[in-house]
Protein backbone atom coordinates (compact mmCIF):
# COMPACT_ATOMS: atom_id res chain seq x y z
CA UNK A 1 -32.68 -28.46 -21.96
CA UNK A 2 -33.89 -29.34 -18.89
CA UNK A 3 -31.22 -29.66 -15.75
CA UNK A 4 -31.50 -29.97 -11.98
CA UNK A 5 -29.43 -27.76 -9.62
CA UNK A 6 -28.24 -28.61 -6.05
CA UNK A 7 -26.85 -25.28 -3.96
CA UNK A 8 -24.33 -25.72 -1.31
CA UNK A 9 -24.28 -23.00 1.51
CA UNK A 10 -21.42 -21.79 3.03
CA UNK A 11 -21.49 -19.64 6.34
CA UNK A 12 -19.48 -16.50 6.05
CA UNK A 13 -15.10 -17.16 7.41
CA UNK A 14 -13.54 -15.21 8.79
CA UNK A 15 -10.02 -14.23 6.98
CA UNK A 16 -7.06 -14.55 9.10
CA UNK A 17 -8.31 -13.48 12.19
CA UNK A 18 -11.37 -11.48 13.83
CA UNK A 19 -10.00 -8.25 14.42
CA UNK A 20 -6.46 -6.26 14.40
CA UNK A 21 -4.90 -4.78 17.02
CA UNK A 22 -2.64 -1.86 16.47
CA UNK A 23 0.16 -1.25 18.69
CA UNK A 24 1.46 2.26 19.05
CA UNK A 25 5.09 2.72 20.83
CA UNK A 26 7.22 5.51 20.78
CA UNK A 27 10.49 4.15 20.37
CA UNK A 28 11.88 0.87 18.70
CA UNK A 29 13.11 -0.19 21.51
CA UNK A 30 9.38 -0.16 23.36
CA UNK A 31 8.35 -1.99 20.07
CA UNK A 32 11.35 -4.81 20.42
CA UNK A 33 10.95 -5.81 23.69
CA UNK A 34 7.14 -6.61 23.61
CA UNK A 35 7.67 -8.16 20.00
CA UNK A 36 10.31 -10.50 21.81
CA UNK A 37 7.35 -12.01 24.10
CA UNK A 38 5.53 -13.69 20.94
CA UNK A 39 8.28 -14.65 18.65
CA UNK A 40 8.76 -18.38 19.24
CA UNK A 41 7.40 -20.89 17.16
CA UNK A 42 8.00 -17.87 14.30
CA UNK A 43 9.27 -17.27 11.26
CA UNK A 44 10.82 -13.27 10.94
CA UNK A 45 10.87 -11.99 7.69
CA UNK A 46 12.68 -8.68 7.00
CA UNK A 47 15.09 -7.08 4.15
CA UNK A 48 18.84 -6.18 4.25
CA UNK A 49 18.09 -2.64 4.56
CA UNK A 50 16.01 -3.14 7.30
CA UNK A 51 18.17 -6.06 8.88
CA UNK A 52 20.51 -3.76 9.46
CA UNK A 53 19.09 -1.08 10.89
CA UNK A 54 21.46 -0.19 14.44
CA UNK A 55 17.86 0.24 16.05
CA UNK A 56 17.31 -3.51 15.68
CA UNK A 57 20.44 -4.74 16.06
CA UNK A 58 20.02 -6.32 19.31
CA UNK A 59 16.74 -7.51 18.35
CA UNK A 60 18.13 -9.68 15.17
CA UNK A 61 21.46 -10.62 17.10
CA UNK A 62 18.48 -12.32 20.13
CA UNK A 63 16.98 -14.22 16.98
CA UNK A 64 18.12 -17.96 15.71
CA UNK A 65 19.29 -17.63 12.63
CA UNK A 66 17.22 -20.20 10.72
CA UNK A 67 14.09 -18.85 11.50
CA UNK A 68 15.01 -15.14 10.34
CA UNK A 69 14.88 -14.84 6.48
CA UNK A 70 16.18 -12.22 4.92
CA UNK A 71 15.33 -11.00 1.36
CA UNK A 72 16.68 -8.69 -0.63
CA UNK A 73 15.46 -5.00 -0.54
CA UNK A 74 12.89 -3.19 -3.51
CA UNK A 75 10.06 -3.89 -5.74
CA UNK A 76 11.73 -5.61 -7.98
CA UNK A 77 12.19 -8.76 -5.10
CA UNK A 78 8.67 -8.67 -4.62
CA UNK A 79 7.42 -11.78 -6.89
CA UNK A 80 5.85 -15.12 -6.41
CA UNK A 81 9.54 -16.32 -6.68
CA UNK A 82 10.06 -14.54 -3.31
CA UNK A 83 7.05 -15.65 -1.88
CA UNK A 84 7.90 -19.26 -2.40
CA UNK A 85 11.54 -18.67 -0.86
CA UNK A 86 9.66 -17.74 2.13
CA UNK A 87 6.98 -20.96 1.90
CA UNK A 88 10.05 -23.05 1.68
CA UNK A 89 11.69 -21.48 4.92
CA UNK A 90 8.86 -22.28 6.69
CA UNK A 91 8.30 -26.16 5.24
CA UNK A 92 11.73 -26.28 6.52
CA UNK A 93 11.48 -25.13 10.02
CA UNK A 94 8.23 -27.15 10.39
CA UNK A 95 5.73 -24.71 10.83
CA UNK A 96 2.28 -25.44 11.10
CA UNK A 97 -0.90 -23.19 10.58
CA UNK A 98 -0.82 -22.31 14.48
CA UNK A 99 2.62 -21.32 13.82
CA UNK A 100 3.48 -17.43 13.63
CA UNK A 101 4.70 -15.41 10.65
CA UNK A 102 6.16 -12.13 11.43
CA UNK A 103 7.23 -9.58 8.95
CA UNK A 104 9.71 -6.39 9.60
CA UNK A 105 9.38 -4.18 6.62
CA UNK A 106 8.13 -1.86 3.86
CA UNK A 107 5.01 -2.17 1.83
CA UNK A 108 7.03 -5.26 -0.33
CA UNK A 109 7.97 -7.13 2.43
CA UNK A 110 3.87 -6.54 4.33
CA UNK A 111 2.81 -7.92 1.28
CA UNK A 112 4.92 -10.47 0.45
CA UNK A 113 4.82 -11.91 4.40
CA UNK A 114 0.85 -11.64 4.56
CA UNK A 115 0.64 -13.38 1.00
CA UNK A 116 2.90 -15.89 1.90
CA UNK A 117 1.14 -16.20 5.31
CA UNK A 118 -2.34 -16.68 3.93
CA UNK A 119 -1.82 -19.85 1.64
CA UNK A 120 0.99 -21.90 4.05
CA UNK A 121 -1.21 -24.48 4.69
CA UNK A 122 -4.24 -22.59 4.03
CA UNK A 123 -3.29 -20.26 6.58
CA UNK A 124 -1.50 -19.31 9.49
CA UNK A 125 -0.97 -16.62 12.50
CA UNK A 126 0.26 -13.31 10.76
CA UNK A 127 1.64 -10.20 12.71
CA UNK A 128 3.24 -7.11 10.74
CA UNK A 129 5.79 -4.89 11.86
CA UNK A 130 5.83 -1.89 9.25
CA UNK A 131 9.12 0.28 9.11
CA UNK A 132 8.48 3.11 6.33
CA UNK A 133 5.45 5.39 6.63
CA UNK A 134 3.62 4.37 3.76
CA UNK A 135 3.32 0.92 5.03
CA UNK A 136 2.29 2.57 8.47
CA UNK A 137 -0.34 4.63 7.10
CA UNK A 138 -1.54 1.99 4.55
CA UNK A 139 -0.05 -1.15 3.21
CA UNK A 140 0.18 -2.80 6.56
CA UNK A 141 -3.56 -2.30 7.20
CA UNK A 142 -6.70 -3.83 6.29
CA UNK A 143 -5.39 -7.18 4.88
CA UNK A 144 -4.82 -6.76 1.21
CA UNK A 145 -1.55 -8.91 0.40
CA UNK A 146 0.24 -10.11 -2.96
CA UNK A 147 3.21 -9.76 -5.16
CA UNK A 148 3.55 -8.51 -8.41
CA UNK A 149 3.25 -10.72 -11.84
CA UNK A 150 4.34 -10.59 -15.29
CA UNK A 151 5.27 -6.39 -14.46
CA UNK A 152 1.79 -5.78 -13.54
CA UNK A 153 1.57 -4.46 -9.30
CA UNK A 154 -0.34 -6.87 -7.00
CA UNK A 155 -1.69 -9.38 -9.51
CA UNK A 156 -1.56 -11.71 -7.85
CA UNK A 157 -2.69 -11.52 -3.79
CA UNK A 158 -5.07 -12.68 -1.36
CA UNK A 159 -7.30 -10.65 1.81
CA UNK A 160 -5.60 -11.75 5.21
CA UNK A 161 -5.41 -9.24 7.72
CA UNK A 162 -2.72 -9.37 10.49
CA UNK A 163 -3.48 -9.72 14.08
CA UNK A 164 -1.34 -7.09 15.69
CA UNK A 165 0.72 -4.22 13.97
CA UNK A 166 3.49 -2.56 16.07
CA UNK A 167 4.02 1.01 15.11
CA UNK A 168 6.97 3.24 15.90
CA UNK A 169 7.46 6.33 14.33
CA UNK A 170 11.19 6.30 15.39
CA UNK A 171 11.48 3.94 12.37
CA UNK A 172 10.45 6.93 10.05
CA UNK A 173 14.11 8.90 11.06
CA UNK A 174 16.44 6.24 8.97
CA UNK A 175 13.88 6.09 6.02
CA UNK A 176 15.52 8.24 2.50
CA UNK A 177 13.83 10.99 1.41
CA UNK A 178 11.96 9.19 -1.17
CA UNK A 179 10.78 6.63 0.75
CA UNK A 180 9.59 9.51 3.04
CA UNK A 181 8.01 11.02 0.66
CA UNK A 182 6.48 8.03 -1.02
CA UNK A 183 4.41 7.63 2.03
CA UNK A 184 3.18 11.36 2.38
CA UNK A 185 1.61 10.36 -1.24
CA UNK A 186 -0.55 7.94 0.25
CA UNK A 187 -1.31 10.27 3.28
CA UNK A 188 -2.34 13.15 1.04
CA UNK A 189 -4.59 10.37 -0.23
CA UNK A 190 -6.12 9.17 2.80
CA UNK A 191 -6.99 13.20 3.40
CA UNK A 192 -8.64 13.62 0.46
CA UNK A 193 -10.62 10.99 0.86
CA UNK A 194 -11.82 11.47 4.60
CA UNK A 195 -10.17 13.94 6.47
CA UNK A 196 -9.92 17.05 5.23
CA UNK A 197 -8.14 18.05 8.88
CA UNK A 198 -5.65 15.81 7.46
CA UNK A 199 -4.51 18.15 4.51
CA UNK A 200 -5.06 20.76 6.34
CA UNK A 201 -2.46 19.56 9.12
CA UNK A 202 -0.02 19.16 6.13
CA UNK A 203 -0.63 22.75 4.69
CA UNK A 204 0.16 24.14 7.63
CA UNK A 205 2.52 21.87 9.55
CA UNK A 206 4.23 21.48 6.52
CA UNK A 207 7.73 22.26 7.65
CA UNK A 208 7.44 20.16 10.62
CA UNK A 209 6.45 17.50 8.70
CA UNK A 210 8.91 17.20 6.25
CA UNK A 211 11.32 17.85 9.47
CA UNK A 212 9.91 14.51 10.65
CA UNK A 213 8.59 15.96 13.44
CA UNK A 214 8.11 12.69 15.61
CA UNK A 215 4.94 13.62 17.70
CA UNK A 216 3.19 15.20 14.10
CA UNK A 217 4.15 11.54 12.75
CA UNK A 218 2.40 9.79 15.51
CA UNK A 219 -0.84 12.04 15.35
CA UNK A 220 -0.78 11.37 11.35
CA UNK A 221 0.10 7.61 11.43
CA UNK A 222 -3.36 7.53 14.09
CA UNK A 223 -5.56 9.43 11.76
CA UNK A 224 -4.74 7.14 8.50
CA UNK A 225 -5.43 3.96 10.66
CA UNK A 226 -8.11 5.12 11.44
CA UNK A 227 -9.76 6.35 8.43
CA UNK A 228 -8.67 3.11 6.86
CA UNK A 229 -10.23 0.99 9.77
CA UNK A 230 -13.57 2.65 9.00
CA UNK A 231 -13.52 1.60 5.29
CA UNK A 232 -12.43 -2.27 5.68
CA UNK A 233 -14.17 -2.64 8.79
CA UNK A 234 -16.84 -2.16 6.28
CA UNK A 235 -15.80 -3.54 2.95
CA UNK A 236 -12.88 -5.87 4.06
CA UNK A 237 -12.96 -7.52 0.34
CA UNK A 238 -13.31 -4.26 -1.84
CA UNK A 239 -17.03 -4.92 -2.90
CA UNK A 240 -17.75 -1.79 -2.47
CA UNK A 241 -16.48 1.72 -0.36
CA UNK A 242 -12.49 0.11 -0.41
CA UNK A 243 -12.29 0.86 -3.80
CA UNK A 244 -12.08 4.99 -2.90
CA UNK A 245 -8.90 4.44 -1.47
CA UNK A 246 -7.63 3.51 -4.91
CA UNK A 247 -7.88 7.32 -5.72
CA UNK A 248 -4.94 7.78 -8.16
CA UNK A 249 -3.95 4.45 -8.10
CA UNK A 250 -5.38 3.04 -11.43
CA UNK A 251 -2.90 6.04 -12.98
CA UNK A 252 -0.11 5.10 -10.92
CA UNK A 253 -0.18 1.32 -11.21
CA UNK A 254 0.10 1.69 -14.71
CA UNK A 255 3.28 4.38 -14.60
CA UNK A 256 5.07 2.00 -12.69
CA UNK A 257 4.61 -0.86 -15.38
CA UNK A 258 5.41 1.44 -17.97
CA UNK A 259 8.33 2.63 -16.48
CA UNK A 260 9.42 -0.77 -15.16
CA UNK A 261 8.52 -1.46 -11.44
CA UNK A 262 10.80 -0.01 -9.15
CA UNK A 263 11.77 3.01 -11.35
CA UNK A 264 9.98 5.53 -9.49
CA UNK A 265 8.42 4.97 -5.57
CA UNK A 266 4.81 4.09 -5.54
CA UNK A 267 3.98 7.39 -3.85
CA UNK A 268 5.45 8.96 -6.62
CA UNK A 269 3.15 7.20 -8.96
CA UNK A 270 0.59 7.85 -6.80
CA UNK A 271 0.93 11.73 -6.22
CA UNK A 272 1.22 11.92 -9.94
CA UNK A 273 -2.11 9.69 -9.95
CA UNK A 274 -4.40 11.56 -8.37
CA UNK A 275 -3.58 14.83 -10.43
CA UNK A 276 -4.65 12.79 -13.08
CA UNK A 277 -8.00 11.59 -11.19
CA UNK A 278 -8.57 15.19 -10.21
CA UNK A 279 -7.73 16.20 -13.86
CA UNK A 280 -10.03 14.38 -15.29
CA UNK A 281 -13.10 14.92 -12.34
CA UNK A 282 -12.82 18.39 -13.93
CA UNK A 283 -12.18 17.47 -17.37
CA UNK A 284 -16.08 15.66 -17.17
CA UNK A 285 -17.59 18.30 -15.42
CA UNK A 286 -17.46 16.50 -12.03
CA UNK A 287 -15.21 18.50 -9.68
CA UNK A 288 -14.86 22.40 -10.15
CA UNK A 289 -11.81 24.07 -11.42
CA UNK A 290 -11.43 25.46 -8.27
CA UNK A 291 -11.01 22.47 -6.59
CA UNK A 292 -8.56 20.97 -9.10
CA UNK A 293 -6.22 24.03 -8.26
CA UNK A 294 -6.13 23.31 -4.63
CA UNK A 295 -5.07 20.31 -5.38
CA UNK A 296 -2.51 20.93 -7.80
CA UNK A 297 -1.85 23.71 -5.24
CA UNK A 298 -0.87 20.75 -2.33
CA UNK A 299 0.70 18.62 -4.77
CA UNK A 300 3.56 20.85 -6.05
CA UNK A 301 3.98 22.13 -2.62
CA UNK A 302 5.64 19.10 -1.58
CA UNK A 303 7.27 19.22 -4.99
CA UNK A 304 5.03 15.88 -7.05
CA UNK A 305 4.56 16.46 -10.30
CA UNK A 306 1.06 17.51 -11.41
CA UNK A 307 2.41 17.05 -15.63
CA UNK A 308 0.05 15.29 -18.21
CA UNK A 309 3.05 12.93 -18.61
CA UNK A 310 5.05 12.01 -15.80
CA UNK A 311 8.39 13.55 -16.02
CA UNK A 312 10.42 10.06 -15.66
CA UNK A 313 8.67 9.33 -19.37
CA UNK A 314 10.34 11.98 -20.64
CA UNK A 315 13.61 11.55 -19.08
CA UNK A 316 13.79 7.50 -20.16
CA UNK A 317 12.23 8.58 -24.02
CA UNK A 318 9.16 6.30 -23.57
CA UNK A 319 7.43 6.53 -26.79
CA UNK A 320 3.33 6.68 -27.24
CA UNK A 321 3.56 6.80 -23.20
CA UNK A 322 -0.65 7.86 -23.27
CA UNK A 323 -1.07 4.43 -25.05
CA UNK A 324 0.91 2.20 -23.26
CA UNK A 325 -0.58 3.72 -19.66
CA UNK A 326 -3.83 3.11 -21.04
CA UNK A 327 -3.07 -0.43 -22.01
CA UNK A 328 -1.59 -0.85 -18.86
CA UNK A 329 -4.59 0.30 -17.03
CA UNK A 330 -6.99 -2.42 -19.16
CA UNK A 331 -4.87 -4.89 -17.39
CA UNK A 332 -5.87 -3.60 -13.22
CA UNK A 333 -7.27 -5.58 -11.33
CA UNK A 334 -9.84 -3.61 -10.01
CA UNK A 335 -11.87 -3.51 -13.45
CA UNK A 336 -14.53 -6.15 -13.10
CA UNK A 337 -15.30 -5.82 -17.06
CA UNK A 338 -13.72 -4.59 -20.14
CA UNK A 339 -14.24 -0.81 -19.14
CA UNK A 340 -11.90 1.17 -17.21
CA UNK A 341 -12.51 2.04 -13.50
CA UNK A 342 -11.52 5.30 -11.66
CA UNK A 343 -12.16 7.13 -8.28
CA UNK A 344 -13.04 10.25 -9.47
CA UNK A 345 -13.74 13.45 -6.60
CA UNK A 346 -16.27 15.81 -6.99
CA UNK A 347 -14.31 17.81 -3.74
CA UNK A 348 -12.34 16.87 -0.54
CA UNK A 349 -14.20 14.01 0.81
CA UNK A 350 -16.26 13.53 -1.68
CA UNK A 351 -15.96 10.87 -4.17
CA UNK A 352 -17.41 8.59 -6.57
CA UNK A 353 -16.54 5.14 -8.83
CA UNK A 354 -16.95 6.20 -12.62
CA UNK A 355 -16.49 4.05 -16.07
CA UNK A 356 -14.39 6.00 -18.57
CA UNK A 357 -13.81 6.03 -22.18
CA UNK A 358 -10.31 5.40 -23.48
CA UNK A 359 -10.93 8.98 -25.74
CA UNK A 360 -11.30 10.80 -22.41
CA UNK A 361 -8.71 9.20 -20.40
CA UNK A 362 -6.27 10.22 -23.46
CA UNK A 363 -7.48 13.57 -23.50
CA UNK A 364 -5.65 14.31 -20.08
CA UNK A 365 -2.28 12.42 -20.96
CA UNK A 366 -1.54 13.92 -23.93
């Protein structure tokens, strides 16, 4: 059948904004009073938890009420319910696109804010404020946004980077010790994928570390950005090199739907995630066993489990819990076809995008 085709051309956009700049202060109080001289015309998102921090007290208290929004904390608030709450606030304060959005938060409330920010009125300004570690180190950079859908993490989300992050690692002090932890997850992540100084700064500042040493925060908060500017400077839209820092992530999405998002922190998931990845690199002849026990070696040092079967399975009697991860895994979005995707290491810094069977994926969960 014969047909004629027309092409239209469109000039690469630019998403959100040309570049990010990232603040670095070393108290909240630094951070506060040069957020103060850009919040008109703004809406502030934050949580409860956050909201009422003592550090930001004074900050909140300086704030009109209407155009502060505050959500309830944890994963289980992040939805497209939430990010509509937040579209609403906004119709209702009569913001435009040139109008600032501003979130104070965790991972949830980074993602929720930049989501939101990116489809009000096909976009608007967006600045980020993270407040745990794991949204310092990763979350809050490099644009990816969303919300969660139908219990499956991020299925829903846009790219829209912010235009200025403020980073104190004073916030770290008030975080719990699983929210602390949570974000070492992803920074033992970021190390294995490009800086093997970086694991070797928490082998042997390890006590420090966990002592939330704030100077050792700083120098580890820099290094993540960082690494992570280097990959979406290149790949902002995950064609390509982004997908690496998924290491252990297609594992650990699909623990936290089978336990029920929110059960367990996502750096949890994630530490259990890439011993899995590392698993099975070895279990296809990709990584030595050698390598595999140095990283089992880090992981259990800062006490994540390393178990073919997450112990929270276990403890909440989820039957045929190899099956149901690896139907959860069919579901992430970062397969492009109807074969599952994983960022597999052959050693530290080294890693590679591989296809795998369902047989072989079973053969280290069970």
């Amino acid at each position: 059948m014969k047909h004629e085709t027309f092409d239209i051309h469109y000039p690469p956009i630019q998403l959100g904004c040309e570049k990010t700049s990232i603040l670095y202060f070393d108290t909240i109080q630094e951070l506060t009073e040069k957020l103060k001289e850009n919040t008109s015309n703004a809406l502030i998102v934050t949580d409860d938890v956050v909201f009422h921090l003592p550090s930001l007290k004074d900050f909140f208290a300086g704030i009109p009420t209407e155009t502060c929004l505050v959500l309830p904390a944890g994963e289980k608030y992040k939805t497209i319910e939430t990010v509509l709450s937040i579209l609403e606030r906004a119709m209702k304060l009569s913001l435009t696109r040139k109008s600032l959005f501003v979130g104070i938060g965790g991972g949830v409330i980074t993602d929720l804010l930049a989501f939101a920010a990116s489809i009000f009125k096909r976009g608007a300004r967006l600045e980020l404020v993270p407040t745990t570690l794991l949204a310092m180190v990763d979350a809050a950079i490099g644009g990816k946004t969303g919300c969660d859908f139908k219990g499956y993490k991020n299925s829903l989300g846009t790219f829209y980077p912010a235009s200025k992050l403020y980073i104190s690692p004073e916030f770290i002090q008030s975080q719990s010790e699983d929210e602390f932890r949570s974000g070492l997850a992803e920074v033992f992540k970021t190390g294995l994928l490009f800086s093997e100084k970086l694991v070797l700064l928490m082998q042997d500042e390890k006590d420090a570390l966990l002592n939330r040493d704030q100077r050792l925060l700083m120098n580890i908060i820099k290094r993540c950005a960082q690494a992570k500017a280097q990959v979406v400077e290149k790949d902002l839209t995950e064609k390509n090199i982004r997908m690496w820092l998924n290491l252990g992530h297609t594992f650990a999405h699909a623990l936290e739907t089978v336990l029920g998002l929110g059960t367990i922190s996502h750096g949890e998931a994630v530490a259990w995630g890439i011993s899995r990845a590392i698993a099975l690199s070895e279990s296809i002849g990709l990584c030595a066993a050698e390598y595999r026990e140095e990283v089992f070696s880090m992981l259990k040092a800062y006490n994540w489990s390393t178990d073919k079967i997450h112990p929270k399975c276990i403890e909440l009697k989820i039957e045929n819990c190899s099956e149901k991860l690896i139907e959860a895994m069919k579901q992430d979005k970062k397969n492009i076809d109807s074969n599952i995707s994983f960022v597999l290491q052959r050693g530290i810094n080294d890693s590679i995008i591989e296809k795998i069977s369902e047989d072989k994926i079973r053969s280290i969960l069970s």
